[in-house]
Protein backbone atom coordinates (compact mmCIF):
# COMPACT_ATOMS: atom_id res chain seq x y z
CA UNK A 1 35.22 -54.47 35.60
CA UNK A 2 35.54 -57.95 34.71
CA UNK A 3 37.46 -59.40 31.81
CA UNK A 4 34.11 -60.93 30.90
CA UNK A 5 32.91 -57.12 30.78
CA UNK A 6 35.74 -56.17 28.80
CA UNK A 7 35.36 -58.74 26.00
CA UNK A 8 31.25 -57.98 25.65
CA UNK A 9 33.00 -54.41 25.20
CA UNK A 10 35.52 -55.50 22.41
CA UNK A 11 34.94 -55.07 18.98
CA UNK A 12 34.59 -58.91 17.65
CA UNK A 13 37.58 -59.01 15.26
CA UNK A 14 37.56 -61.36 12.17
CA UNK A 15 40.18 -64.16 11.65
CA UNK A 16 42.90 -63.17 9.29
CA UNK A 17 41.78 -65.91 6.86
CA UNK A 18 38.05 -64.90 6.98
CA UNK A 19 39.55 -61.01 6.36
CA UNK A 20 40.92 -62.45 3.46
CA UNK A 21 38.39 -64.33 2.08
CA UNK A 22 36.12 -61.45 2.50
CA UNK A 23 38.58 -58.97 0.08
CA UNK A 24 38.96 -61.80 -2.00
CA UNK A 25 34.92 -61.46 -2.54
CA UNK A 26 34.52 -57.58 -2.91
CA UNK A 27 37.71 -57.48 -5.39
CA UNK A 28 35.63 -59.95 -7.68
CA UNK A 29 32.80 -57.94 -7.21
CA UNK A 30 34.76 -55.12 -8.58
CA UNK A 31 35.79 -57.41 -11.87
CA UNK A 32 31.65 -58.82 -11.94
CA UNK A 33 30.80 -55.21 -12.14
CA UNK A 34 33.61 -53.60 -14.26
CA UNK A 35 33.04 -56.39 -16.83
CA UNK A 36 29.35 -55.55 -17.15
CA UNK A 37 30.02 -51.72 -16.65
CA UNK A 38 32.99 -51.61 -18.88
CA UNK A 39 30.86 -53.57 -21.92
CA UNK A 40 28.37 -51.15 -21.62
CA UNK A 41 30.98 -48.20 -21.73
CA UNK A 42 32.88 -49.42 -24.60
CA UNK A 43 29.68 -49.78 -26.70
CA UNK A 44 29.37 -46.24 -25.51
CA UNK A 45 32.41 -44.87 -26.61
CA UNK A 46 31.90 -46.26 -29.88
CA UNK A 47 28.57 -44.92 -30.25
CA UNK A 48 30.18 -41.19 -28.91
CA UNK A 49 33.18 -42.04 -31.64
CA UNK A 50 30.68 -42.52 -34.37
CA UNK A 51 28.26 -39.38 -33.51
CA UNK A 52 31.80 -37.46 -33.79
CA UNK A 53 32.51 -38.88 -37.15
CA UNK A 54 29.03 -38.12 -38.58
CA UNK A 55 29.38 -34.21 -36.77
CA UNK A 56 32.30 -33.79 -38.75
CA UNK A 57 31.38 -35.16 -41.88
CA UNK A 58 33.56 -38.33 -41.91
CA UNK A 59 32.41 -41.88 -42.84
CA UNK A 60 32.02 -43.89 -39.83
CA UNK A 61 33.12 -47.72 -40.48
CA UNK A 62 33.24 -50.73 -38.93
CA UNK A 63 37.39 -52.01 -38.04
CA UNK A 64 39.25 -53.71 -35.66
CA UNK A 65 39.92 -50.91 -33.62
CA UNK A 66 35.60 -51.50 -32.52
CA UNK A 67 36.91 -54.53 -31.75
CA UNK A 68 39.71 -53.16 -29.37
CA UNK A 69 37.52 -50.31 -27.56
CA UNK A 70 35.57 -52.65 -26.46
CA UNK A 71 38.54 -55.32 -25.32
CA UNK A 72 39.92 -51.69 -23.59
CA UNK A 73 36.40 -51.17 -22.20
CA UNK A 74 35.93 -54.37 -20.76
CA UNK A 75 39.95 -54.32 -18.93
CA UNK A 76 39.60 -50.87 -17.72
CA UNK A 77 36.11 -51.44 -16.83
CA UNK A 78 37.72 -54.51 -14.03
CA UNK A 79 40.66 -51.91 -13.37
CA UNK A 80 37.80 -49.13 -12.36
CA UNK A 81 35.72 -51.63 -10.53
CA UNK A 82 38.61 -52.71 -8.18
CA UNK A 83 39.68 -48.93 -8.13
CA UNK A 84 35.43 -48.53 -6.62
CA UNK A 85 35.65 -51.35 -4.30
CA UNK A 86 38.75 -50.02 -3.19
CA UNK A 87 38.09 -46.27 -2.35
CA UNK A 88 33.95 -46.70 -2.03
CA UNK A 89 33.57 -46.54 1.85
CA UNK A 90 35.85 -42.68 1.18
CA UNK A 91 33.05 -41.45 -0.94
CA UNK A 92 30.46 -39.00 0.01
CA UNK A 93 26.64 -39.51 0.05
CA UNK A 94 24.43 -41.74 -1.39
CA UNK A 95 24.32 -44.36 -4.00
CA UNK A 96 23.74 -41.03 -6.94
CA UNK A 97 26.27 -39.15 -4.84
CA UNK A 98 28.95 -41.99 -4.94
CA UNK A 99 28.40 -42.57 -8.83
CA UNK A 100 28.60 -39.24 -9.89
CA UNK A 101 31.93 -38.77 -7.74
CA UNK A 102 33.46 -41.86 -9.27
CA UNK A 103 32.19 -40.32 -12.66
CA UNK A 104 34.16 -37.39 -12.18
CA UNK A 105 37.35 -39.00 -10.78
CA UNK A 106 36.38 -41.55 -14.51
CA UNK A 107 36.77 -38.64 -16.43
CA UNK A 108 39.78 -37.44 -14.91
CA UNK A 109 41.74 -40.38 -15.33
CA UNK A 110 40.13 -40.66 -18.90
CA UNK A 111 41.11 -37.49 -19.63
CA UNK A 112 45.02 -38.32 -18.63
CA UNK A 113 45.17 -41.42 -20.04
CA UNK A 114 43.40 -41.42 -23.10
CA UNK A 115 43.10 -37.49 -24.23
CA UNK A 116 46.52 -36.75 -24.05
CA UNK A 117 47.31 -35.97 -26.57
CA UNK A 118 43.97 -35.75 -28.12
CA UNK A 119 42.65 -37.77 -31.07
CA UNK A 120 42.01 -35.93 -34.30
CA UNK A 121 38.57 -36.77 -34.61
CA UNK A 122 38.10 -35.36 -30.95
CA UNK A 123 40.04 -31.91 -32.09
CA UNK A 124 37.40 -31.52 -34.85
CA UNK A 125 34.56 -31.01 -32.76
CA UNK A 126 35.71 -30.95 -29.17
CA UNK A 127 32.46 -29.52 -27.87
CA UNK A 128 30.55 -32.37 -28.70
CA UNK A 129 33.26 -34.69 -28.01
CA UNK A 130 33.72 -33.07 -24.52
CA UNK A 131 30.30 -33.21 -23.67
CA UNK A 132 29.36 -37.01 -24.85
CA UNK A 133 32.49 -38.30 -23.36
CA UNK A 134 31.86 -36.59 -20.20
CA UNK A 135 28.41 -38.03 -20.22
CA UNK A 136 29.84 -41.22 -20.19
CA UNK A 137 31.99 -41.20 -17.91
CA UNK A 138 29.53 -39.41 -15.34
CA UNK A 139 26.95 -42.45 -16.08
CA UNK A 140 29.72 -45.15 -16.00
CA UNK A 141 30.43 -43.80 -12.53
CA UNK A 142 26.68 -44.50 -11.42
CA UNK A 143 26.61 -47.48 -12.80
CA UNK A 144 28.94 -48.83 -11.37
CA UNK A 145 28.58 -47.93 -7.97
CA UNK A 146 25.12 -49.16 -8.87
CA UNK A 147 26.29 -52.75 -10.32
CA UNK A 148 29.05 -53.13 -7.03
CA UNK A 149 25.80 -52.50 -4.28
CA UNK A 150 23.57 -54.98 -6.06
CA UNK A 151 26.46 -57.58 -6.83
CA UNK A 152 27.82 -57.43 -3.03
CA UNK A 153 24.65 -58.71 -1.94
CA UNK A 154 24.60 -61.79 -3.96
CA UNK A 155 28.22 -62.60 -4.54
CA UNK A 156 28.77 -65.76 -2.01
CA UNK A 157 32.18 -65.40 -0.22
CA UNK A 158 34.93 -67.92 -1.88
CA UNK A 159 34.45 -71.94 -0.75
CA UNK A 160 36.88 -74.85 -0.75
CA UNK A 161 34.53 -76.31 -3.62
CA UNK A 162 35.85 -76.65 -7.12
CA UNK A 163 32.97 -74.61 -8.89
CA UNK A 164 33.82 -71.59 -6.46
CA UNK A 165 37.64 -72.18 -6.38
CA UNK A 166 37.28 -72.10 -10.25
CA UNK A 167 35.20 -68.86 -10.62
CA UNK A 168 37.35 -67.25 -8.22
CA UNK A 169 40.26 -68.34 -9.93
CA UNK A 170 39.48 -66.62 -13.25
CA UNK A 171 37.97 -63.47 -11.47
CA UNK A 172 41.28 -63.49 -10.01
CA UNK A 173 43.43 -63.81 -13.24
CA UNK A 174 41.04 -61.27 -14.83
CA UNK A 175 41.39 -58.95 -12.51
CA UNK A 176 45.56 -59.59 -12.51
CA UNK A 177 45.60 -59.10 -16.16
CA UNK A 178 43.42 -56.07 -16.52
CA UNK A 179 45.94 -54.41 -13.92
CA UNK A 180 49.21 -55.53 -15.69
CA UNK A 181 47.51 -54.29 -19.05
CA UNK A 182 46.44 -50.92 -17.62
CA UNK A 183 49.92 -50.47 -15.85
CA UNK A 184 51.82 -51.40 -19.48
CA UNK A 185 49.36 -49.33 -21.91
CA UNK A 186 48.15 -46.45 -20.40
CA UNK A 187 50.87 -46.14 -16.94
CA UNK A 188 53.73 -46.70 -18.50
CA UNK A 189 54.00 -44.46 -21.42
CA UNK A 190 52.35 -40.96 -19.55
CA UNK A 191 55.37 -41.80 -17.22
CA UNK A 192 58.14 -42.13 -19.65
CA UNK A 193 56.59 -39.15 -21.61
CA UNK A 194 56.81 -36.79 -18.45
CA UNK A 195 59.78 -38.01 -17.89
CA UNK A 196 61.09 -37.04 -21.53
């Protein structure tokens, strides 16, 4: 065999700079999507929130804290989408399959981070509470697989042009942020509590 043969036989391998430009792409994908996803999901936990209030017999109002679900929707929303881009290709099945997979891995990191110890409100009626949040975690999941197969088709790979430096660029710090806020808010204190 030739070494002619043997190249038509090698895989074709990608230069390390085209590698990188094409992780560069499906991370921001991952923000694109958990911003959109993560919205969505934060409007949907206040909706669950307030259907738990009215179950219960409290007043729902309108505060800040609306405010900040949806601020924590929209960073862990970028935190899951890199987390889907990430571990995607490990994940069995179709698109459906995929989502509902990443739902339930969603609702077990929801269920660490955010339900230990639970919320009063959630004590009060944690049927319903279970169920709706469960729900929507199981359709963020879909979603968002959902969002990250459309977007990776249209998402051009990153250019030495200013408008695409730029957009990268803030993808980029997005994504950065969201990371150092999930690490310093939710990470960090389950950690030093087991560790108490």
């Amino acid at each position: 065999m030739s070494t002619e043969d043997n190249k038509a036989l090698m895989p074709v391998q990608r230069a390390p700079a085209e590698r990188w430009r094409e992780r560069l792409r499906l991370a921001c994908v991952g923000v694109l999507a958990g911003l959109v996803v993560g919205l969505v999901a934060g409007v949907g936990a206040r909706l669950v929130m307030r259907l738990i209030a009215l179950a219960i017999g409290s007043v729902p109002v309108f505060t800040l804290a609306t405010l900040n679900l949806l601020g924590v929707g929209l960073s862990r929303g970028i935190v899951a989408g890199l987390l889907l881009v990430a571990i995607r290709k490990y994940l069995p099945g179709s698109t459906l399959t995929k989502g509902l997979a990443f739902g339930v891995l969603l609702l077990l990191l929801f269920a660490l981070l955010f339900l230990l110890p639970p919320p009063p409100e959630l004590l009060a009626a944690p049927l319903l509470g279970g169920v709706l949040f469960t729900v929507l975690c199981l359709l963020a999941g879909i979603a968002l697989v959902m969002v990250v197969a459309w977007l990776e088709h249209f998402l051009p790979a990153p250019q030495l042009r200013l408008p695409s430096i730029l957009g990268y660029g803030v993808l980029t710090l997005l994504a950065g942020g969201s990371v150092l806020l999930f690490l310093a808010n939710d990470v960090a204190p389950l950690v030093t509590g087991l560790l108490r």
